[in-house]
Protein backbone atom coordinates (compact mmCIF):
# COMPACT_ATOMS: atom_id res chain seq x y z
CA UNK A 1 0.00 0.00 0.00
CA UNK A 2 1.07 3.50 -0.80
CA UNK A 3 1.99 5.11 2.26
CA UNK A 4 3.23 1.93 4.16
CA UNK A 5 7.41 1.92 4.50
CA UNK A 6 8.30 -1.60 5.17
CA UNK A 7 11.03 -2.37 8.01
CA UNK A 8 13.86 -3.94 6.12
CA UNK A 9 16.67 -6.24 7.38
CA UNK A 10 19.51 -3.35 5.96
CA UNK A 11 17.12 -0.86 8.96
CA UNK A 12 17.38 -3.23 11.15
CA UNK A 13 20.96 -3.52 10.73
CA UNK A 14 21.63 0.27 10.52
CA UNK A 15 20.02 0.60 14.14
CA UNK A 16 21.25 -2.43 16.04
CA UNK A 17 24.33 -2.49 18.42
CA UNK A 18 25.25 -6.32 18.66
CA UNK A 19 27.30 -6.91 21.77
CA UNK A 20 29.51 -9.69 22.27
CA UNK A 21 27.73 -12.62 24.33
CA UNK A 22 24.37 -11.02 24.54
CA UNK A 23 21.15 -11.57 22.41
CA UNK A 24 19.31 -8.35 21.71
CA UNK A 25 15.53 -8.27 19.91
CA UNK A 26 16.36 -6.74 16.52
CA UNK A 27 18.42 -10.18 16.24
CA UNK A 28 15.30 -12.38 16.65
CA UNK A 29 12.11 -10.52 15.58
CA UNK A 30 11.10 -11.44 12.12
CA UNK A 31 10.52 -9.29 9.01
CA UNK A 32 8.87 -9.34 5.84
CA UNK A 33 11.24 -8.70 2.71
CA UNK A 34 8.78 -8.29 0.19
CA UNK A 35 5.32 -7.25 0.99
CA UNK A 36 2.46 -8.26 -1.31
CA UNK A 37 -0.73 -7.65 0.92
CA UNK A 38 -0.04 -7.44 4.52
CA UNK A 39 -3.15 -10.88 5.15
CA UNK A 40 -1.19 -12.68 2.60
CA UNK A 41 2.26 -12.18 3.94
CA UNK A 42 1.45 -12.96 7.63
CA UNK A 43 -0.95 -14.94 8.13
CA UNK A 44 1.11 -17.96 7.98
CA UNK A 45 4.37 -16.77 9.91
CA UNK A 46 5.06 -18.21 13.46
CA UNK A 47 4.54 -14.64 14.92
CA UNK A 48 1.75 -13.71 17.50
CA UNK A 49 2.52 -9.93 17.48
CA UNK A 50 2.85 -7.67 14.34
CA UNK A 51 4.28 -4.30 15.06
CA UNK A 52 3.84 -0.64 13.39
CA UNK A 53 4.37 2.74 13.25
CA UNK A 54 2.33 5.69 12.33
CA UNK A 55 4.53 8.73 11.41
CA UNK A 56 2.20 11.77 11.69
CA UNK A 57 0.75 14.01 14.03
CA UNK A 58 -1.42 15.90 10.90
CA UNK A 59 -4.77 14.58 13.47
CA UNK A 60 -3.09 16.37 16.14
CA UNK A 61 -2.61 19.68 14.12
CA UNK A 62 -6.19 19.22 13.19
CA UNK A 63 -7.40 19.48 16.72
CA UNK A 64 -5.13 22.45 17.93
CA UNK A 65 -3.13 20.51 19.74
CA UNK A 66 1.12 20.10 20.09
CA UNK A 67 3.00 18.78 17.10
CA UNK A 68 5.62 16.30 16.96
CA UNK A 69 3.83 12.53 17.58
CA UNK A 70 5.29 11.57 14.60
CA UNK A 71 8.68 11.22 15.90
CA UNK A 72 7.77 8.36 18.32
CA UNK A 73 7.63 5.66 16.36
CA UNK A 74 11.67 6.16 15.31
CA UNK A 75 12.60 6.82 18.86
CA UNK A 76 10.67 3.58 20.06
CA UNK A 77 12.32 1.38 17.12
CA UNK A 78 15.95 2.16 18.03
CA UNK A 79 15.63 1.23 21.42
CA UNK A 80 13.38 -1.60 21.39
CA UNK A 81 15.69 -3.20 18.52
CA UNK A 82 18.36 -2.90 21.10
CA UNK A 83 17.19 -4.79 24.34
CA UNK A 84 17.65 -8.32 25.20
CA UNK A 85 16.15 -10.87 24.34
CA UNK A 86 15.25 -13.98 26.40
CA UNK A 87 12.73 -15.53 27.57
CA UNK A 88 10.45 -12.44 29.24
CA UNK A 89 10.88 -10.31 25.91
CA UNK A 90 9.59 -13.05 23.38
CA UNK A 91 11.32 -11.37 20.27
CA UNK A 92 11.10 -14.97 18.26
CA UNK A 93 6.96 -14.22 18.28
CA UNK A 94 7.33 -10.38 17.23
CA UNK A 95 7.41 -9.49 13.44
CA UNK A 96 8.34 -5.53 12.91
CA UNK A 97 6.01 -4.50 9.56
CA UNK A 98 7.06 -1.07 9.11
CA UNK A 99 5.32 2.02 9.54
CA UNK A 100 2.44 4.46 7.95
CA UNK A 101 4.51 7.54 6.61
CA UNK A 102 3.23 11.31 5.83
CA UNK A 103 5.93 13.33 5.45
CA UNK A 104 4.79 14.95 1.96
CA UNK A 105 1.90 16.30 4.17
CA UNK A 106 3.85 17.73 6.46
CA UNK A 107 4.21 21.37 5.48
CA UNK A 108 0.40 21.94 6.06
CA UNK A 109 1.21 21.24 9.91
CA UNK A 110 3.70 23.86 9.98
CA UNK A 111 1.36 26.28 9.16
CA UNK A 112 -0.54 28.42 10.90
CA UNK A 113 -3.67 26.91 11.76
CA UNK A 114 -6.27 29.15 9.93
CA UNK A 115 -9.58 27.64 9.32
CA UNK A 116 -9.16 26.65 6.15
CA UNK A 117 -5.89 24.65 6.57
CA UNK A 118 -7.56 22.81 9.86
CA UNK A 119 -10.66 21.55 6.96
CA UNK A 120 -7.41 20.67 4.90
CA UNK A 121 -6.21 18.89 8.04
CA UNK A 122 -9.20 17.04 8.81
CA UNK A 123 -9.64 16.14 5.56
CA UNK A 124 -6.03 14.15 5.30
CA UNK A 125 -6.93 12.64 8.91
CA UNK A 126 -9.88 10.55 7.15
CA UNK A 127 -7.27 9.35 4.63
CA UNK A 128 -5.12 8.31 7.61
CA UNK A 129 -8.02 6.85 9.20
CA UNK A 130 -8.62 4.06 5.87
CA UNK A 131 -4.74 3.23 6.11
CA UNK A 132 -4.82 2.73 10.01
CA UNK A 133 -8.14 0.62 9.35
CA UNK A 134 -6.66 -1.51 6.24
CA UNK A 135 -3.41 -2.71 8.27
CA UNK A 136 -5.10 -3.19 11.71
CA UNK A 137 -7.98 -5.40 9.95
CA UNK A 138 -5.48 -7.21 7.85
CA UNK A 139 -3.00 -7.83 10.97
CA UNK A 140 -6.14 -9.03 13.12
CA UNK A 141 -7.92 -11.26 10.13
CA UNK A 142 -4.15 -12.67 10.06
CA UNK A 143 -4.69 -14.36 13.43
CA UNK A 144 -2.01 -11.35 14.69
CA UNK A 145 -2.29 -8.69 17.79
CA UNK A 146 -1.16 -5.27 16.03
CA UNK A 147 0.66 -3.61 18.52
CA UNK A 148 0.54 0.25 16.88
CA UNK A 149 3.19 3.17 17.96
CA UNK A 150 3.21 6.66 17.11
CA UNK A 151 0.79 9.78 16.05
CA UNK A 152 -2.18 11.34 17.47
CA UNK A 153 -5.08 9.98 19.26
CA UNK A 154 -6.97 10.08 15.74
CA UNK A 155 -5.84 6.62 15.21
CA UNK A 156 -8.14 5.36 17.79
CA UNK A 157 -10.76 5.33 15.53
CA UNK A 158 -9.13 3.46 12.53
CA UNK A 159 -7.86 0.98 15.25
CA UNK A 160 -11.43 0.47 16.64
CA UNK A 161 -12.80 0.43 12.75
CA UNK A 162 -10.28 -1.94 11.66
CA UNK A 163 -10.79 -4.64 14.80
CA UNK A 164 -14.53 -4.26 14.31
CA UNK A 165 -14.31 -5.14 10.45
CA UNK A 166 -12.15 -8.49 11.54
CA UNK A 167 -14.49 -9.45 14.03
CA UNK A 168 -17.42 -8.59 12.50
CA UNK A 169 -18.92 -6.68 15.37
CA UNK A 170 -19.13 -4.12 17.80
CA UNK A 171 -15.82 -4.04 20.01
CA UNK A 172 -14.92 -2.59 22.77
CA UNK A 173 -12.26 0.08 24.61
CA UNK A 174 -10.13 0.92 27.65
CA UNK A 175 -8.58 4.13 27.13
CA UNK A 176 -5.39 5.27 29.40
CA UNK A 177 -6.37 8.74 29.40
CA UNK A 178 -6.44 12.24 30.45
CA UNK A 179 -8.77 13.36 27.96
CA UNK A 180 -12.55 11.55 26.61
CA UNK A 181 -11.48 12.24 22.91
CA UNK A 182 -15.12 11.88 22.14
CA UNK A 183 -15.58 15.78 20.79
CA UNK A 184 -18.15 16.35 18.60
CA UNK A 185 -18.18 15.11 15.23
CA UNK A 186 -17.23 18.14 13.64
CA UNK A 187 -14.27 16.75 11.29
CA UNK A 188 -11.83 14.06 11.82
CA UNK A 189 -8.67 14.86 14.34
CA UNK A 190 -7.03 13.92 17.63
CA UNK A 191 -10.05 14.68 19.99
CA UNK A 192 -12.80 12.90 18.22
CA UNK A 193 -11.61 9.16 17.48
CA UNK A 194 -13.52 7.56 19.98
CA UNK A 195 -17.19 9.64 19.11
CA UNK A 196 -17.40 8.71 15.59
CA UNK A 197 -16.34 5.46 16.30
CA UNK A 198 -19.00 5.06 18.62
CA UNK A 199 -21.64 6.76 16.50
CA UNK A 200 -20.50 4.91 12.68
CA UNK A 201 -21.79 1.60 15.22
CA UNK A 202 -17.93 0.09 15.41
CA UNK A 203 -17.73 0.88 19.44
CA UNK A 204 -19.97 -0.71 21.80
CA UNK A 205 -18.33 -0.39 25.41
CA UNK A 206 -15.95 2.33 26.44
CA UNK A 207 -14.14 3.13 29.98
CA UNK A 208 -11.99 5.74 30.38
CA UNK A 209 -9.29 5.26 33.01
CA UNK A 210 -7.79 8.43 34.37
CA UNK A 211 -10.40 11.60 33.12
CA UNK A 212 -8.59 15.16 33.96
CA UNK A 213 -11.45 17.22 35.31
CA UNK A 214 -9.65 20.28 34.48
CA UNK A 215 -9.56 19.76 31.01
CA UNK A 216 -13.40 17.90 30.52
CA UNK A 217 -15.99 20.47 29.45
CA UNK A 218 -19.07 20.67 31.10
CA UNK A 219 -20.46 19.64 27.67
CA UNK A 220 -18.49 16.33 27.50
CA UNK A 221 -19.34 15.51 31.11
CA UNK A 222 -23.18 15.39 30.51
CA UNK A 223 -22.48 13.38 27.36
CA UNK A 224 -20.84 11.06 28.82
CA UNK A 225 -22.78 10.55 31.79
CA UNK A 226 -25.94 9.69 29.18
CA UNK A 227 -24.51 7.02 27.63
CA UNK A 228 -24.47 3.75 29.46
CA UNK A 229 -22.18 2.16 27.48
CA UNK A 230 -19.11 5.44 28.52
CA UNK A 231 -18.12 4.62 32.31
CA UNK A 232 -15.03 6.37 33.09
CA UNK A 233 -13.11 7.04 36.88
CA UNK A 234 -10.96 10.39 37.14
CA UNK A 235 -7.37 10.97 37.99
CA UNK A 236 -8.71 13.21 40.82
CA UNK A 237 -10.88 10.34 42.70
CA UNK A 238 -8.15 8.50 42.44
CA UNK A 239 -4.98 9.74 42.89
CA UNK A 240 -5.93 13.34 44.59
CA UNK A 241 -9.28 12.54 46.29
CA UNK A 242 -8.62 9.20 47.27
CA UNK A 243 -11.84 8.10 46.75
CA UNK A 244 -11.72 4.77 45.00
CA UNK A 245 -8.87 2.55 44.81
CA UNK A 246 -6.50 1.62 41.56
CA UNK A 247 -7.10 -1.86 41.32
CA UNK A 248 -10.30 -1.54 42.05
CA UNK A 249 -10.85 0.59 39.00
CA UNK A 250 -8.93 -1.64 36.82
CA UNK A 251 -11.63 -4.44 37.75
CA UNK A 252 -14.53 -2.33 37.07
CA UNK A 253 -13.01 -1.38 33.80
CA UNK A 254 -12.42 -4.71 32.89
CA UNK A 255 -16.39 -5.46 33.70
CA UNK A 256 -17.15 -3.21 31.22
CA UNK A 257 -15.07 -4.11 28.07
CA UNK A 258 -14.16 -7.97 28.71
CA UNK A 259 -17.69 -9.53 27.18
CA UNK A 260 -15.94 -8.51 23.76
CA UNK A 261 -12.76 -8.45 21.85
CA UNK A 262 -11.11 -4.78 23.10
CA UNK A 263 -8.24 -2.39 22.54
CA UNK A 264 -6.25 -1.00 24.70
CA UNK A 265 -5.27 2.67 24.31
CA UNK A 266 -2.47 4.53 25.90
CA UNK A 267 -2.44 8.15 25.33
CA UNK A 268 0.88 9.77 27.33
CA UNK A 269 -0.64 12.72 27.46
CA UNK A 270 -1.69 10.47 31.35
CA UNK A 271 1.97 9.73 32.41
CA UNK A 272 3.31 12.93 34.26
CA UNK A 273 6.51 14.41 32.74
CA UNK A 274 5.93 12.86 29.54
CA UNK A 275 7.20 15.28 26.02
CA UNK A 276 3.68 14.82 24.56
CA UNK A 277 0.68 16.78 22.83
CA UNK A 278 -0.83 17.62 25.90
CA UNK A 279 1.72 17.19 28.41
CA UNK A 280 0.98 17.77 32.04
CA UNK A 281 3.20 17.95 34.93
CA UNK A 282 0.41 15.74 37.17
CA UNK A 283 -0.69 12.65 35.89
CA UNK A 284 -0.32 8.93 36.23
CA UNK A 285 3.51 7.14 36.92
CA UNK A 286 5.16 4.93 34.51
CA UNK A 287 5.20 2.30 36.81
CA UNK A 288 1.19 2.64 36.84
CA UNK A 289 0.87 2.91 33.30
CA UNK A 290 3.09 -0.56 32.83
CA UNK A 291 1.04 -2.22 35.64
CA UNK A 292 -2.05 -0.77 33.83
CA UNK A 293 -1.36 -2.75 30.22
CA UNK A 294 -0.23 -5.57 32.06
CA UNK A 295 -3.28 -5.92 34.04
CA UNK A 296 -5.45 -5.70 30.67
CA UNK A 297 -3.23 -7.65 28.56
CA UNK A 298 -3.23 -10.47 30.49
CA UNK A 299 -6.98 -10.98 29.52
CA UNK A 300 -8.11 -13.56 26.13
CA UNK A 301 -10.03 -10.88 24.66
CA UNK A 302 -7.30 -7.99 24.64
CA UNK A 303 -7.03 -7.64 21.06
CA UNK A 304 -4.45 -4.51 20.23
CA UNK A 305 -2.57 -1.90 21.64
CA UNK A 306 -1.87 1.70 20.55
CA UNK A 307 0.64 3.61 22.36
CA UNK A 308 0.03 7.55 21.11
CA UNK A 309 0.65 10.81 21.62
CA UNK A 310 4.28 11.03 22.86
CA UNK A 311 6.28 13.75 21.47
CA UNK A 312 10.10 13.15 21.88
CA UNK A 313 12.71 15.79 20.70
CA UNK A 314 16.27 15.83 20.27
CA UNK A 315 17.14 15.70 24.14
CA UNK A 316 14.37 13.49 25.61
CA UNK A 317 13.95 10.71 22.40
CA UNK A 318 15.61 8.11 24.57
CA UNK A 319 13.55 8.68 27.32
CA UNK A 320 10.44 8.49 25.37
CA UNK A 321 11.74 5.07 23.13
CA UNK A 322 12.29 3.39 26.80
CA UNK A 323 9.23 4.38 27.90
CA UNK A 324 6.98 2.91 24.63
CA UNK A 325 9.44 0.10 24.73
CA UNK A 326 8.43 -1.25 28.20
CA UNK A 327 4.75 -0.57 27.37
CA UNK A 328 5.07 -2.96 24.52
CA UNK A 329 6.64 -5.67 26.10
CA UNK A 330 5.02 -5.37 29.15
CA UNK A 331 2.01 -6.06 26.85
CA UNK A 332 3.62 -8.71 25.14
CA UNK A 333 4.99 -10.88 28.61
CA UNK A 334 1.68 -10.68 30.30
CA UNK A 335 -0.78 -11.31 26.59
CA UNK A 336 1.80 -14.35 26.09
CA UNK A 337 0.71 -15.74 29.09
């Protein structure tokens, strides 16, 4: 497909750092040399987990928001390439597709966001949108758990479209999040994924794990507190208040989404200190937001994972390829088992 790069073995090779008598994952994962149609090429490889990047944060321009989510997916590759392998990473059951690229669109986002160039935005989002749909369907129809790095929050939707198509139904979400991202339908970007979703009939359940009350309109709130199928628990009752308990919201979000196939979505915009669109200097740990995918990943019908939103620069890239590489295997030690 047109805007899919695939990960080649010379990539590989240009980014790994062998070391003498160690084993690191870029050695082991597998790759696909010459891509025909993503079903075709996959569906019989030994793999459980198909990997990809989305290079773009064009939804995230659309919705006002913080450029620069489409750097994450090449900080995450070079360090994740670069870790050990043994028997807790699982790198022999990991194939590396590529990633979605959109660089030639790239010097609308560096414009000033007038309202024209935001309908121009929103308009390239719903491109995005049949890409992230095609490769997520094809990965999942494959037998395969995408596991999807990089861009804006927009790629929720294609995600949740894409499962549904597989599956053939309704699916549902947990969302690691400080924001609803169900904003009117009012053109496709970063803050909306999860409302058309929900209203083109592809999302049936949806919890949101971690609401900022600060930065939920009044609007949103009585919107989602009419539908039954939205439950959601805020970082402030929580982790300020006190007034429920971590693990106990982890089991009533799991009683929400687990009588389907679900995603799991990570936005970092949650994890305090993070370089991301919205980044905010009080918000979840690291250590929760690991012990947050492993509690949901552990369960039969956890059916992808999208790590989004981070926004790594020169000085903190490293820090932010660490970060979505324990996420992924921390997803990929406890789905394994």
């Amino acid at each position: 497909m047109q805007n899919l790069t695939v990960f080649t073995s010379k990539d590989r090779d240009t980014l790994l750092k062998p070391r003498k008598g160690e084993s690191k994952f870029g050695e082991h994962v597998q790759l696909i040399s010459n891509l025909t149609t993503i079903y075709d090429d996959i569906v019989n490889l030994d793999v459980d987990y198909v990997i990809f990047g989305i290079c773009e944060d064009i939804g995230v321009y659309a919705n006002y928001g913080q450029t620069g989510t489409y750097k994450a997916w090449e900080a995450t590759i070079k360090v994740l390439l670069n870790i050990q392998s043994n028997q807790a990473t699982k790198a022999n059951r990991v194939l590396i597709l590529g990633h979605l690229d959109y660089s030639e669109i790239r010097d609308l986002v560096n414009k000033k966001p007038s309202k024209k160039n935001i309908a121009k935005a929103r308009a390239y989002v719903e491109d995005i949108d049949k890409d992230v749909t095609y490769v997520v369907a094809s990965i999942v129809k494959a037998g395969k758990i995408p596991i999807v790095i990089g861009g804006g929050h927009n790629n929720a939707y294609g995600n949740i479209k894409g499962l549904a198509l597989a599956k053939n139904d309704k699916v549902n979400v947990v969302n690691f999040d400080a924001h609803s991202d169900f904003r009117p339908e009012e053109g496709r970007h970063s803050g909306n994924g999860f409302s058309y979703a929900y209203a083109e009939g592809f999302l049936k359940n949806y919890f949101i794990f971690g609401l900022h009350e600060n930065y939920t309109s009044d609007n949103i709130f009585k919107t989602i507190n009419k539908v039954k199928a939205i439950k959601y628990v805020t970082y402030e009752s929580l982790e300020v208040r006190k007034e429920v308990k971590f693990k106990t919201e982890l089991e009533h979000g799991l009683d929400h989404i687990n009588s389907k196939y679900f995603g799991i979505e990570i936005d970092c915009d949650t994890i305090e200190n993070i370089p991301s669109s919205a980044a905010t200097p009080s918000g979840f740990s690291t250590k929760q937001a690991r012990q947050f995918i492993h509690f949901f990943a552990k369960h039969g019908n956890a059916s992808y994972l999208h790590i989004c939103e981070a926004s790594p620069t020169k000085k903190s890239e490293t820090k932010i390829g660490k970060l979505i590489t324990y996420l992924i295997t921390d997803f990929i030690r406890a789905n394994a088992h």
